[in-house]
PDB file of N, CA and C in Angstrom:
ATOM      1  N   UNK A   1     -90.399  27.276  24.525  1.00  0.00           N
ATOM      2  CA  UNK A   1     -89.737  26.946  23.292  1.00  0.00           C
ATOM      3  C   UNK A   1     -88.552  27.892  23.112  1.00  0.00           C
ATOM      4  N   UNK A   2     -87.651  27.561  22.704  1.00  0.00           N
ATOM      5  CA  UNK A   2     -86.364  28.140  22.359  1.00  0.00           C
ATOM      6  C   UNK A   2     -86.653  28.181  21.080  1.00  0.00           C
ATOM      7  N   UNK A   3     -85.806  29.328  20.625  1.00  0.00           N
ATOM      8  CA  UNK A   3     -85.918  30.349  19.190  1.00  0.00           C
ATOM      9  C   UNK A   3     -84.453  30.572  18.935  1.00  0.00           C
ATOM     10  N   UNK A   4     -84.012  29.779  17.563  1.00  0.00           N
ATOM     11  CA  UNK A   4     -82.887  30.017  17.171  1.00  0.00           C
ATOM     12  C   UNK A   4     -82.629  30.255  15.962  1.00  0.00           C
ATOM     13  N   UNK A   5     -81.876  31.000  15.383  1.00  0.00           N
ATOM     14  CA  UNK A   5     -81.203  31.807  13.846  1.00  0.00           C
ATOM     15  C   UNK A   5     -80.414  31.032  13.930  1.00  0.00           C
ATOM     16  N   UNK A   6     -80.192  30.039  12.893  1.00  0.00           N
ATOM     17  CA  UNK A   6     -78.448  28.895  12.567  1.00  0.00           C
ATOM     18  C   UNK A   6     -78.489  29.566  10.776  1.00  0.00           C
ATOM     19  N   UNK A   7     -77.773  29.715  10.172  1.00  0.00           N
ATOM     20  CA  UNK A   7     -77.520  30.049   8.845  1.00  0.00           C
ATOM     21  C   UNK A   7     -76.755  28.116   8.308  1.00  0.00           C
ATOM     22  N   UNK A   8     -76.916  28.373   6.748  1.00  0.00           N
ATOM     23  CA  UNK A   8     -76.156  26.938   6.383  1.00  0.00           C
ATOM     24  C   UNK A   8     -74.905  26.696   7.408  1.00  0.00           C
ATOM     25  N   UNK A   9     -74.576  25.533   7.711  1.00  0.00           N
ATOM     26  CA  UNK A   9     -73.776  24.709   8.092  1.00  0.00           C
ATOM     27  C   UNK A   9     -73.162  25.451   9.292  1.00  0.00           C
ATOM     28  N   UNK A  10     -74.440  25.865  10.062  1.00  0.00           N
ATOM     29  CA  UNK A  10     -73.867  26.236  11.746  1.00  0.00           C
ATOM     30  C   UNK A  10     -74.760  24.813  12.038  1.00  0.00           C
ATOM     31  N   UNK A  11     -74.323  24.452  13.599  1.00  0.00           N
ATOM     32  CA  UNK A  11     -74.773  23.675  14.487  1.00  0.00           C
ATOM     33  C   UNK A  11     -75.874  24.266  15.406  1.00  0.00           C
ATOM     34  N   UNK A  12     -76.163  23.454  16.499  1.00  0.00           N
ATOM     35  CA  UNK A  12     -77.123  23.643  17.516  1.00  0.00           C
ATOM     36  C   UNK A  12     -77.047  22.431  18.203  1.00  0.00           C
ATOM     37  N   UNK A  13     -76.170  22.622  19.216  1.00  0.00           N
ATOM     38  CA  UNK A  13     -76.087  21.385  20.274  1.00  0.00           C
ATOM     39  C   UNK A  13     -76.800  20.958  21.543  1.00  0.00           C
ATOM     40  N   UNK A  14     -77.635  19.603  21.419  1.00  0.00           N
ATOM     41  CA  UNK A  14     -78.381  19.638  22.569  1.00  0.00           C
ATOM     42  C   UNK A  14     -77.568  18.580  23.554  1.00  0.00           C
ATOM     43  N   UNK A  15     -77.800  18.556  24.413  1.00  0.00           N
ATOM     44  CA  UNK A  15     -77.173  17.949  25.478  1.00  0.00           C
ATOM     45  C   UNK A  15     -75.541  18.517  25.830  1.00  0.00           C
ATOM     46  N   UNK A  16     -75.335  17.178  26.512  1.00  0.00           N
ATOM     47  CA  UNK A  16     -73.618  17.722  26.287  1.00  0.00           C
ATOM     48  C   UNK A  16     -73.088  15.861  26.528  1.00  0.00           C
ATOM     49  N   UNK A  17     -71.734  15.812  26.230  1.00  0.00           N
ATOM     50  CA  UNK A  17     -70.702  14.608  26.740  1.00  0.00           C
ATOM     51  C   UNK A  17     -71.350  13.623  25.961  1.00  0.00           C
ATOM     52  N   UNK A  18     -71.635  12.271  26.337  1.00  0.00           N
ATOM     53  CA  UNK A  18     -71.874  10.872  25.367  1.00  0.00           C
ATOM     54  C   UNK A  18     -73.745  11.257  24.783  1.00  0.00           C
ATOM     55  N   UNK A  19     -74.048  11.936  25.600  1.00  0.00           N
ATOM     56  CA  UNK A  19     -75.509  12.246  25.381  1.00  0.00           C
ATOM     57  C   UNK A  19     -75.726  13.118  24.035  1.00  0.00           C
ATOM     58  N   UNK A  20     -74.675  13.751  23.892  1.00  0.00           N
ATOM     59  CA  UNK A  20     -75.071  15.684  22.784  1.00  0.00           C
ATOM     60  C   UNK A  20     -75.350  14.894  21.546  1.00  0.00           C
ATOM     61  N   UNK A  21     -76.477  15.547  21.314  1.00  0.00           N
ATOM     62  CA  UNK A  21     -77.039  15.657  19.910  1.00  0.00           C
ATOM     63  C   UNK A  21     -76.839  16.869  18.902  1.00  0.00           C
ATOM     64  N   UNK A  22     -76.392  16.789  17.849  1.00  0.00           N
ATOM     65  CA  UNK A  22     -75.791  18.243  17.093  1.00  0.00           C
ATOM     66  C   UNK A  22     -76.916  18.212  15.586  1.00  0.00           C
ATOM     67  N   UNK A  23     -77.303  19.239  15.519  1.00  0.00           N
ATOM     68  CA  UNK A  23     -78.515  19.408  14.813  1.00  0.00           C
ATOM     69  C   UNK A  23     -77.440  20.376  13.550  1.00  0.00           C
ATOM     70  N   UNK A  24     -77.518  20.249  12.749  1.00  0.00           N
ATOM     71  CA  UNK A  24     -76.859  20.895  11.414  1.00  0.00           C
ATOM     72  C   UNK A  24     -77.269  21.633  10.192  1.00  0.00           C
ATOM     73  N   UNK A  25     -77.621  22.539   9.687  1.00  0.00           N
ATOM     74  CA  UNK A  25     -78.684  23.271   8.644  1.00  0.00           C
ATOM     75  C   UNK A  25     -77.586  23.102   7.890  1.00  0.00           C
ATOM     76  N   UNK A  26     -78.457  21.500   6.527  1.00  0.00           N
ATOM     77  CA  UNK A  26     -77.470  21.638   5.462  1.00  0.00           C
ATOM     78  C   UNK A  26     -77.586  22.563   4.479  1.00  0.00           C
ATOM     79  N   UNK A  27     -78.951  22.603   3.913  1.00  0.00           N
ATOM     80  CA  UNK A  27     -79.579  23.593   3.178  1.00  0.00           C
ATOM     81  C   UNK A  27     -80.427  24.544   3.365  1.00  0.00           C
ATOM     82  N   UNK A  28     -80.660  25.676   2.899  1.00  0.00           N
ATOM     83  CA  UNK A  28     -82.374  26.752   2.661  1.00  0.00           C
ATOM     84  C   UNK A  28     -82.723  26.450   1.573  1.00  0.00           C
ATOM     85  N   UNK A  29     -83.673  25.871   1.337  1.00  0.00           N
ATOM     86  CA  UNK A  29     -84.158  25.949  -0.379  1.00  0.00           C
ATOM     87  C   UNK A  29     -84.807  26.798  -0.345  1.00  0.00           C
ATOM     88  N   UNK A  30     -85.005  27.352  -1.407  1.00  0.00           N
ATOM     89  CA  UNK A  30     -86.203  28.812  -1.625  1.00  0.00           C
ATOM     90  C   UNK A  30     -87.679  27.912  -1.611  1.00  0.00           C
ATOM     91  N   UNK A  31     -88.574  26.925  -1.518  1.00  0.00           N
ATOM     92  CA  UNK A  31     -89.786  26.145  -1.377  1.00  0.00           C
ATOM     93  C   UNK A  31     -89.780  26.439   0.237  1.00  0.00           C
ATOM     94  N   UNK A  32     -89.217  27.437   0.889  1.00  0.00           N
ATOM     95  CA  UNK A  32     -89.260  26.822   2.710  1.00  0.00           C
ATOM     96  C   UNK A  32     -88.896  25.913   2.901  1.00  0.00           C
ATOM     97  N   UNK A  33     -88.486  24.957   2.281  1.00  0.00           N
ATOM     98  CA  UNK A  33     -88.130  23.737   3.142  1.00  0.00           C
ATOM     99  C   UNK A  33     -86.135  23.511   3.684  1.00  0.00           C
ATOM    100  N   UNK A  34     -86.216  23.478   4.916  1.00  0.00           N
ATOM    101  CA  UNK A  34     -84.818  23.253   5.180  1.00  0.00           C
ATOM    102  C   UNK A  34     -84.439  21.577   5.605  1.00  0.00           C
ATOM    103  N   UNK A  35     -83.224  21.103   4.893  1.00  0.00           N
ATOM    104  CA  UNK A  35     -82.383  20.041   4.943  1.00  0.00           C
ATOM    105  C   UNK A  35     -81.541  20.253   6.497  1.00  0.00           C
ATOM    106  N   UNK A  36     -81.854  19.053   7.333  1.00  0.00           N
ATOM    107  CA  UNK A  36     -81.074  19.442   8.528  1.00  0.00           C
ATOM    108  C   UNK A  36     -80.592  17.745   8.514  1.00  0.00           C
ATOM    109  N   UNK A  37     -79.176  18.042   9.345  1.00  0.00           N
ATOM    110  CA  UNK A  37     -78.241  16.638   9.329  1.00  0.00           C
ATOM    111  C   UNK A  37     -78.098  16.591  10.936  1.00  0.00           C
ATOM    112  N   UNK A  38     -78.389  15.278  11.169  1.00  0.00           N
ATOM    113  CA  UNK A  38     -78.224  15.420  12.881  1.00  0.00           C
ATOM    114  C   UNK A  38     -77.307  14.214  13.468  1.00  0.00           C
ATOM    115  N   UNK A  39     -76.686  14.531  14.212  1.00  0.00           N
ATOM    116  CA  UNK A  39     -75.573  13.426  14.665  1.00  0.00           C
ATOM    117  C   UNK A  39     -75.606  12.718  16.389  1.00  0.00           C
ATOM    118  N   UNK A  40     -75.775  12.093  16.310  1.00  0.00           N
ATOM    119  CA  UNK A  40     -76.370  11.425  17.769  1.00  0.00           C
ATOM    120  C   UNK A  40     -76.144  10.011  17.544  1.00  0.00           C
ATOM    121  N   UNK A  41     -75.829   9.467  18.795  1.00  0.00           N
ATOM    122  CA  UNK A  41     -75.727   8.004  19.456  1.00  0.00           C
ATOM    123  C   UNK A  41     -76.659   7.300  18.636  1.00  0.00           C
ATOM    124  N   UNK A  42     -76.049   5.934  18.323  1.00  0.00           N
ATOM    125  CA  UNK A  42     -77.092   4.937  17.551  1.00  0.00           C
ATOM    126  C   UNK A  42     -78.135   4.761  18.459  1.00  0.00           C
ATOM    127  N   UNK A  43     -77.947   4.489  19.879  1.00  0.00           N
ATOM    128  CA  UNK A  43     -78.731   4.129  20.586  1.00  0.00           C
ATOM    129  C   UNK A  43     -79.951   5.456  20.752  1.00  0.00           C
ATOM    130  N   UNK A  44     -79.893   6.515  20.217  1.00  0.00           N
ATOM    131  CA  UNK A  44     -80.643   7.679  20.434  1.00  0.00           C
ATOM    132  C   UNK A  44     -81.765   7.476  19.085  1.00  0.00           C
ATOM    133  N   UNK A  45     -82.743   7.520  19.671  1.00  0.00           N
ATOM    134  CA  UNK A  45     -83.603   7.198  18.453  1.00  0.00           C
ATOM    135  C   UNK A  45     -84.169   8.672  17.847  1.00  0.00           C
ATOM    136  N   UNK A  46     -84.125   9.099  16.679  1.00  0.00           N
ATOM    137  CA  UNK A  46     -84.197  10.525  15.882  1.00  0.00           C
ATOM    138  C   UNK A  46     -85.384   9.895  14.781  1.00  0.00           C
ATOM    139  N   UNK A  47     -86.282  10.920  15.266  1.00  0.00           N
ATOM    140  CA  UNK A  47     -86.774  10.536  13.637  1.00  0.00           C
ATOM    141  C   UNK A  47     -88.246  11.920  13.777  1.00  0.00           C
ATOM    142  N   UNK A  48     -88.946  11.835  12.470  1.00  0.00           N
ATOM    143  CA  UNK A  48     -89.659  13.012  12.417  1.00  0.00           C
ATOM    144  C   UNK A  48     -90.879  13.104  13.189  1.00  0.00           C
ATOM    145  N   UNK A  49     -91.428  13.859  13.735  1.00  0.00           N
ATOM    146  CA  UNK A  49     -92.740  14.132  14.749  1.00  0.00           C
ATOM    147  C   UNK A  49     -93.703  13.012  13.900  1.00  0.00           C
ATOM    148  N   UNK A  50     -93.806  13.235  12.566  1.00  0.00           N
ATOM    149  CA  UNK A  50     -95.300  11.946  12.551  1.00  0.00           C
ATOM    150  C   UNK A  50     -94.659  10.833  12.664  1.00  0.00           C
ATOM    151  N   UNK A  51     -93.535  10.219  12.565  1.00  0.00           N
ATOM    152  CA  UNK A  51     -92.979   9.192  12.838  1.00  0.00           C
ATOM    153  C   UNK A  51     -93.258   8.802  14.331  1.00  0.00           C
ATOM    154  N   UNK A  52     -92.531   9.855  14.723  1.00  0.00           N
ATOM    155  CA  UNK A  52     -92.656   9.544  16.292  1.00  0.00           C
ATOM    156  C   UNK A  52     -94.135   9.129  16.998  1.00  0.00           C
ATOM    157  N   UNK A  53     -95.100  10.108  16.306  1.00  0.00           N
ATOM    158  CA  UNK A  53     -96.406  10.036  16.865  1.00  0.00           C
ATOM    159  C   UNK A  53     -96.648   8.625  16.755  1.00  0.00           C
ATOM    160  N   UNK A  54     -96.404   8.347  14.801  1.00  0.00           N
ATOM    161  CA  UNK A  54     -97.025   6.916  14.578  1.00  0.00           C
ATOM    162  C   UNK A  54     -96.388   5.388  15.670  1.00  0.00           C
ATOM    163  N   UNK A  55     -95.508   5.925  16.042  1.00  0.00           N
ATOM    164  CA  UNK A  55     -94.396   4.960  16.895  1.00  0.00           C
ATOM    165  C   UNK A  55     -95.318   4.460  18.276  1.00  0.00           C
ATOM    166  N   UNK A  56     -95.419   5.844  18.613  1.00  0.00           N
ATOM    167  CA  UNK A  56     -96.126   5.861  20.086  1.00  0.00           C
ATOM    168  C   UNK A  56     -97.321   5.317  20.172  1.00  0.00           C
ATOM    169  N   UNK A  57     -97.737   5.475  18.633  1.00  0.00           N
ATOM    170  CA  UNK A  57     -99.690   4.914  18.824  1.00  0.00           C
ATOM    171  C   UNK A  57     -99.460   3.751  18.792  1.00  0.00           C
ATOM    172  N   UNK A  58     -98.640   3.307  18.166  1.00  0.00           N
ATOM    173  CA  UNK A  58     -98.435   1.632  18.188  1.00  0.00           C
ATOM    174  C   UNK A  58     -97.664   0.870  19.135  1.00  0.00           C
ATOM    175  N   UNK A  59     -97.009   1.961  19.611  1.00  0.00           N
ATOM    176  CA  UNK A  59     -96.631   1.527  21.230  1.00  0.00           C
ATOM    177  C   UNK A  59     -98.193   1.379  22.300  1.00  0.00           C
ATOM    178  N   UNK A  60     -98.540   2.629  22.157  1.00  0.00           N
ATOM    179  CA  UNK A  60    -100.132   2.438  23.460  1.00  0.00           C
ATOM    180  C   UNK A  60    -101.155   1.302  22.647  1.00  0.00           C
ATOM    181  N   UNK A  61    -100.863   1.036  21.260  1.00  0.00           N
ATOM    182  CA  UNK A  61    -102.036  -0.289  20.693  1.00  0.00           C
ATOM    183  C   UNK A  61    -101.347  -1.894  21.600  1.00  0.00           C
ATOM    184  N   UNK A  62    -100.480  -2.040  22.149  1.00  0.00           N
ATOM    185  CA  UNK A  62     -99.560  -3.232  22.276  1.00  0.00           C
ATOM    186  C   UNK A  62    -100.200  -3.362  24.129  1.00  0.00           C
ATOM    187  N   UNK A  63    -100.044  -2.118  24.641  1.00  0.00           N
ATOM    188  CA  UNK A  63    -100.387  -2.284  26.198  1.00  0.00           C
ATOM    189  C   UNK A  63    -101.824  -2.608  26.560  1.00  0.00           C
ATOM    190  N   UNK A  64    -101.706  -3.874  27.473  1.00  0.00           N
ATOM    191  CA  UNK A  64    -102.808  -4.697  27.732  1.00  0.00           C
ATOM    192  C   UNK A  64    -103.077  -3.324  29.153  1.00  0.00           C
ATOM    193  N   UNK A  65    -104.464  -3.577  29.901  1.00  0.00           N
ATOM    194  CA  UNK A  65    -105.323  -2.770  30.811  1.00  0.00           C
ATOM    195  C   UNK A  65    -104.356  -2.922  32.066  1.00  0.00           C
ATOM    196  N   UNK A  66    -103.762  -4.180  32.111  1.00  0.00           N
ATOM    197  CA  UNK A  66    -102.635  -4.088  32.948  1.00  0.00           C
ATOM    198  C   UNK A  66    -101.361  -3.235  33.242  1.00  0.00           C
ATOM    199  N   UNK A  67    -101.221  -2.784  31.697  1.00  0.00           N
ATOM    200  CA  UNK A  67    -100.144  -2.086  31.698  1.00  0.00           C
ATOM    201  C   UNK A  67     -98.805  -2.820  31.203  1.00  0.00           C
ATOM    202  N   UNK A  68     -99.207  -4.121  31.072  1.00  0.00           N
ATOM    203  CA  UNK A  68     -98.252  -4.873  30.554  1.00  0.00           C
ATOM    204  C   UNK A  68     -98.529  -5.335  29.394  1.00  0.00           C
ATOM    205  N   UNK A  69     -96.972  -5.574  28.330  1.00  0.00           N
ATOM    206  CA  UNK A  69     -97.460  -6.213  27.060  1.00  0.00           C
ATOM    207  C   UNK A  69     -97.721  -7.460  26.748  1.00  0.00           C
TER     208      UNK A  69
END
């Protein structure tokens, strides 16, 4: 895991060229919770870890023993 310090409205760029994804700290609220803005390809799908999880379970509910849907 990579460990990074960004203060409000620094970046953090992943990739590079048509691929880079730029991760943005809009806010610190004092509750811990930080506001982040991220900029990436439509075709790049972004969204939050339980999202993602819930995505995937309903991706592996769709695949028949074959492996096909």
């Amino acid at each position: 895991m990579l460990i990074l310090t960004r203060r409000r409205e620094q970046d953090i760029v992943i990739g590079s060229g048509d691929d880079q994804v730029v991760v943005r700290v809009l806010e610190i609220r004092a509750d811990d919770k930080v506001r982040l803005g991220i900029i990436a390809r439509r075709d790049i799908p972004v969204h939050r870890r339980e999202i993602a999880e819930q995505l995937a379970a309903e991706q592996r509910c769709f695949v028949t023993p074959s492996g096909r849907r």
